[in-house]
N, C-alpha and C. Protein backbone atom coordinates (compact mmCIF):
# COMPACT_ATOMS: atom_id res chain seq x y z
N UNK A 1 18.09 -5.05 2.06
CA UNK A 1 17.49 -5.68 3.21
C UNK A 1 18.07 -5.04 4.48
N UNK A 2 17.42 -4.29 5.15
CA UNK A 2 17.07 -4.10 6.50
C UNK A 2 18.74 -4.43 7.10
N UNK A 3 18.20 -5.82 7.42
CA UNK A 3 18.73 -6.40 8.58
C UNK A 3 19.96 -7.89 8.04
N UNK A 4 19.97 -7.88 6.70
CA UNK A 4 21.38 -8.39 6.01
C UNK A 4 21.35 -9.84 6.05
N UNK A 5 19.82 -10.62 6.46
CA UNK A 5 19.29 -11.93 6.24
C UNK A 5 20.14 -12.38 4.88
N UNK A 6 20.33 -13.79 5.40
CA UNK A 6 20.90 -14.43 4.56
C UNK A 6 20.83 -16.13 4.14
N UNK A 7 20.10 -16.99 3.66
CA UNK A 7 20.21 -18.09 3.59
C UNK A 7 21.63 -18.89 4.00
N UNK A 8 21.75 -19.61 4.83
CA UNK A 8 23.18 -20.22 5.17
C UNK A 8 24.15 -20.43 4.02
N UNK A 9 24.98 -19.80 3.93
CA UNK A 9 26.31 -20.07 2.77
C UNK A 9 25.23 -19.71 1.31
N UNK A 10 24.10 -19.57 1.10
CA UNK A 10 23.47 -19.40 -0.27
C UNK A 10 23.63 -17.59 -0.92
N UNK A 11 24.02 -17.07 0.44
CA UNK A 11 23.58 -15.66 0.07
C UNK A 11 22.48 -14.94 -0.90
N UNK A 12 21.48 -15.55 -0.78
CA UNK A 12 20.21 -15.39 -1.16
C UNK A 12 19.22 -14.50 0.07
N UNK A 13 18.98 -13.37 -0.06
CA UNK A 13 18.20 -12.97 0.55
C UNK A 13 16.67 -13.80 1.18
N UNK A 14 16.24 -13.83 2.88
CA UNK A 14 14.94 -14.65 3.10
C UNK A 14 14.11 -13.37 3.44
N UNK A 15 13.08 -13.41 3.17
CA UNK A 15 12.01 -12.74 2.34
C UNK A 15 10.77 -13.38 3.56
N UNK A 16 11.35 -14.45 4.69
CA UNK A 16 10.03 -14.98 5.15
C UNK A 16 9.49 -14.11 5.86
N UNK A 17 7.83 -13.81 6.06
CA UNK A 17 7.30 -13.08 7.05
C UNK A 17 7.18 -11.63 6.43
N UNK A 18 8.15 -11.25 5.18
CA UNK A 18 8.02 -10.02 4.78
C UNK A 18 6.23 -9.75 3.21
N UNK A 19 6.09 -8.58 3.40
CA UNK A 19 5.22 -8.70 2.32
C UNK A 19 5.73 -7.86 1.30
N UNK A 20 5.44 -8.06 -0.01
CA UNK A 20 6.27 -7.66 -1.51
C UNK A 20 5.24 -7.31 -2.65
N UNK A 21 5.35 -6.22 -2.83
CA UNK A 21 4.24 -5.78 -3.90
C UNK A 21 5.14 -5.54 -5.07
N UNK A 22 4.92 -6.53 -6.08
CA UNK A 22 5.42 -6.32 -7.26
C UNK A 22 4.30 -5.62 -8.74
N UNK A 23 4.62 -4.43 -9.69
CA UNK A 23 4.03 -4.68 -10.45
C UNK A 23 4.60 -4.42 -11.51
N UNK A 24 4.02 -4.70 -12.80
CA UNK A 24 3.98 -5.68 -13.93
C UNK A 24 4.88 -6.63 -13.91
N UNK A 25 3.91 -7.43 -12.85
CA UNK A 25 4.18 -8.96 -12.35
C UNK A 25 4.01 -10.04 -13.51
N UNK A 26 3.06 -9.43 -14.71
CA UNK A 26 2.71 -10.76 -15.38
C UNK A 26 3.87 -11.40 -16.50
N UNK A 27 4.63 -10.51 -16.45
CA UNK A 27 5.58 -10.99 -17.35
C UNK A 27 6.45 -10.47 -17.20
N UNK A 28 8.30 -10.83 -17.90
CA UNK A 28 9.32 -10.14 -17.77
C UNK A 28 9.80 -10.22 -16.71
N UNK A 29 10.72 -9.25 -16.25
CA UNK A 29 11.27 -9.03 -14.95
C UNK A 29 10.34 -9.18 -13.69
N UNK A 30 9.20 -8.28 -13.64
CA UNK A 30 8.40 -8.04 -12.62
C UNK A 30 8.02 -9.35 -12.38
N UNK A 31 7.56 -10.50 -13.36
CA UNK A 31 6.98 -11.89 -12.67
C UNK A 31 8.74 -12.57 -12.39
N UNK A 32 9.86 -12.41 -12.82
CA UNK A 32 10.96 -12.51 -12.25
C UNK A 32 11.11 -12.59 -10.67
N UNK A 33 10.71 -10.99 -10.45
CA UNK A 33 11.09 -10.38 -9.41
C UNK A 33 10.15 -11.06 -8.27
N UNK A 34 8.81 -11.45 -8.95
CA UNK A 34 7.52 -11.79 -7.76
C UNK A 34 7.63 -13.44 -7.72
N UNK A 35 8.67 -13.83 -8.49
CA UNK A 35 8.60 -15.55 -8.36
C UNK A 35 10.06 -16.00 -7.69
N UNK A 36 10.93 -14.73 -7.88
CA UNK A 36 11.94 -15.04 -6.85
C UNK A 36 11.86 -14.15 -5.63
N UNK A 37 10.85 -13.52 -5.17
CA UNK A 37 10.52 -13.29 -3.84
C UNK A 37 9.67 -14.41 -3.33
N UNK A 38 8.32 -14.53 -3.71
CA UNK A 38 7.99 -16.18 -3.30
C UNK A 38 8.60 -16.80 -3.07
N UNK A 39 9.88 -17.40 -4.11
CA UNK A 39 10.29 -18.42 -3.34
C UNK A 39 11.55 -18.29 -2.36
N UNK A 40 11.97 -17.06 -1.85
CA UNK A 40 12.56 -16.85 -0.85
C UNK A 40 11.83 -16.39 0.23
N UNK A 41 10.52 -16.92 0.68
CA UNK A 41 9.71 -16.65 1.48
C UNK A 41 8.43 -15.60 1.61
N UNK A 42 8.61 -14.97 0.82
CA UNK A 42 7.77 -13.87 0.92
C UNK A 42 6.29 -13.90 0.64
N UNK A 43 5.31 -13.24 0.62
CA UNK A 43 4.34 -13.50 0.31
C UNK A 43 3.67 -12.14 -0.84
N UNK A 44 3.62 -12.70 -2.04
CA UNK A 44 3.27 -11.24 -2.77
C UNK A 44 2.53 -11.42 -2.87
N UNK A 45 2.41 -9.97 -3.40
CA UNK A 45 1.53 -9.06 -4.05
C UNK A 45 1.52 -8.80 -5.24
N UNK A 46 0.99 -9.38 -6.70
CA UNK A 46 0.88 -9.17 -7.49
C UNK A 46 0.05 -8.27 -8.29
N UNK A 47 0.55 -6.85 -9.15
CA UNK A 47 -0.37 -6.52 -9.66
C UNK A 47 0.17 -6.22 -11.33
N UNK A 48 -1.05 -6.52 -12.44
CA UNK A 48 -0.88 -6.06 -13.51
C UNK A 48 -1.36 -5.90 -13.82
N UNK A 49 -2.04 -5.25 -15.84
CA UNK A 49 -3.35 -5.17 -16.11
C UNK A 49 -4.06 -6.11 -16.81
N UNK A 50 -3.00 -7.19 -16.89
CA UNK A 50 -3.53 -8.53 -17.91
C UNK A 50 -4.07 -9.72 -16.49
N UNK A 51 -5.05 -9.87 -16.50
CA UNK A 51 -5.90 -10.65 -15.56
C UNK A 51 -5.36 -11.92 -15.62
N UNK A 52 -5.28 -12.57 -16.52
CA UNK A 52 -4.93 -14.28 -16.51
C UNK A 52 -3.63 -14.39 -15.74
N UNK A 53 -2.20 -13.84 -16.85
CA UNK A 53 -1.29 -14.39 -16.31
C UNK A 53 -0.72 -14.04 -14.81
N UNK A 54 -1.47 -12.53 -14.00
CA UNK A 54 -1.03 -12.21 -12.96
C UNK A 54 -2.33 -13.07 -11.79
N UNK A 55 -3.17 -13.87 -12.87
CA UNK A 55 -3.73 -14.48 -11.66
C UNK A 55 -2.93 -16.27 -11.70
N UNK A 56 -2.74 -16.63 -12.55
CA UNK A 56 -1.39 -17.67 -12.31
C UNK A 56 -0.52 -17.37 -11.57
N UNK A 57 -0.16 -16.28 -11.55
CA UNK A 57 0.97 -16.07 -10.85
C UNK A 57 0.97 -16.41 -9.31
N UNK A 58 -0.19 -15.04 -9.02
CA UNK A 58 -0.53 -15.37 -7.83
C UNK A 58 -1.08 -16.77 -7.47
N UNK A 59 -1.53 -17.64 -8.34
CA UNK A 59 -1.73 -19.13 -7.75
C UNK A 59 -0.85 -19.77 -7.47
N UNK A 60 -0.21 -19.61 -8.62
CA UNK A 60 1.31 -20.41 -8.50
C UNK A 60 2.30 -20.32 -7.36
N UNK A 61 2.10 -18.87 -6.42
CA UNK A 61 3.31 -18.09 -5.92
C UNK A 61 2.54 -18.64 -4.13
N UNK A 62 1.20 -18.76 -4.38
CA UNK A 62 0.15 -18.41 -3.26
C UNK A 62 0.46 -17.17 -2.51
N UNK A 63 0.20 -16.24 -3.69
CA UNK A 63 0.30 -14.83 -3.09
C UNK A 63 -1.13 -14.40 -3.74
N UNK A 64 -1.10 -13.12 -3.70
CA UNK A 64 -2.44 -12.54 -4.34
C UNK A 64 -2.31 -11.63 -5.46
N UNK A 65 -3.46 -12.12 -6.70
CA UNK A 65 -2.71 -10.81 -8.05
C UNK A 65 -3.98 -10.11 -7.92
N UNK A 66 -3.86 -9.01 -8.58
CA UNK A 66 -4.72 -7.72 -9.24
C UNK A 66 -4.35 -7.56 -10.80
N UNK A 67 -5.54 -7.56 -11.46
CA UNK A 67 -5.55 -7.41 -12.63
C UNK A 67 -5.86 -5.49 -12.42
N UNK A 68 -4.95 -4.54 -12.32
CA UNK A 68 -5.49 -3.46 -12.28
C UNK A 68 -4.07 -2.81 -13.52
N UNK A 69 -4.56 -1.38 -13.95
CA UNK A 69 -3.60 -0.69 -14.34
C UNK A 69 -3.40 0.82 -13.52
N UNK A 70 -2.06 0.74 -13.32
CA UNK A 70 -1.76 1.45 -12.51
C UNK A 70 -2.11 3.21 -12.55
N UNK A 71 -2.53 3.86 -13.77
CA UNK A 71 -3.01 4.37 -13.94
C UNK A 71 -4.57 4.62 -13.75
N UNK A 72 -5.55 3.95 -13.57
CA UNK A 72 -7.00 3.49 -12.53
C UNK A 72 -6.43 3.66 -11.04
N UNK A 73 -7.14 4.99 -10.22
CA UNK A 73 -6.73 4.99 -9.21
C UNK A 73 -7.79 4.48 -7.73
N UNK A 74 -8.93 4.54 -8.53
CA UNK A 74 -9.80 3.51 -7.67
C UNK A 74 -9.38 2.00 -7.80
N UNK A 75 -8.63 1.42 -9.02
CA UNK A 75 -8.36 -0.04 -9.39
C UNK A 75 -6.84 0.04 -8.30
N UNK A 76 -6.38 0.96 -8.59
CA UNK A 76 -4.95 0.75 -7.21
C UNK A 76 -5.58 1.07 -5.78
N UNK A 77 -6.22 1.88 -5.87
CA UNK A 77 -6.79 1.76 -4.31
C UNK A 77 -7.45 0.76 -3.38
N UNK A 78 -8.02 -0.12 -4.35
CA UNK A 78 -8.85 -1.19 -4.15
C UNK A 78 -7.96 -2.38 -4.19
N UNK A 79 -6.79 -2.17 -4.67
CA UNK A 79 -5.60 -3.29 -4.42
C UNK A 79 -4.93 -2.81 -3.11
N UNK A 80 -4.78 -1.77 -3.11
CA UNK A 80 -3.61 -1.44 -1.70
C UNK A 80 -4.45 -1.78 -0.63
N UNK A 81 -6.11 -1.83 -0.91
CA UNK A 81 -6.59 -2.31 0.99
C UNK A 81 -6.92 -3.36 0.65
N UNK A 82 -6.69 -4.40 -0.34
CA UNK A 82 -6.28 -5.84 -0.21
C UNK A 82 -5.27 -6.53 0.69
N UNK A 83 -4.13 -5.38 0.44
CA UNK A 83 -2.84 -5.80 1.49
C UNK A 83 -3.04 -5.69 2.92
N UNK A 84 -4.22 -4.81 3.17
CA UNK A 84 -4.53 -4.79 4.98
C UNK A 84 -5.27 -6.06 5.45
């Protein structure tokens, strides 16, 4: 982090106002990584190639998922100008 934000005495990184593109969000680490940025403020970006659980995610997180595989480069392109 940037600028060394810190939750008071939690030392938990805040994430508010920032945006976070995680992928293979739907499971494992990556939905780890995109459910403990949510809830330190952030607003993700979810992408994976399994449609259901990265669209829970993003419900759950109220961020936004992509069912794409990262290898489809019109399916990543069409996610990255989601984020604009």
């Amino acid at each position: 982090m940037p600028r060394g934000d810190t939750v008071e005495g939690g030392g938990q990184p805040v994430l508010t106002g920032r945006t976070v593109l995680v992928t293979g969000a739907s499971r494992g680490i990556g939905r780890a990584v995109a459910v403990a940025a949510a809830a330190a403020g952030a607003r993700v970006h979810a992408l994976a190639r399994d449609p259901a659980p990265v669209e829970a995610l993003a419900r759950d997180s109220g961020g936004r998922g992509w069912a794409v595989d990262l290898a489809d480069e019109v399916g990543v392109q069409e996610a990255m100008d989601g984020l604009r």
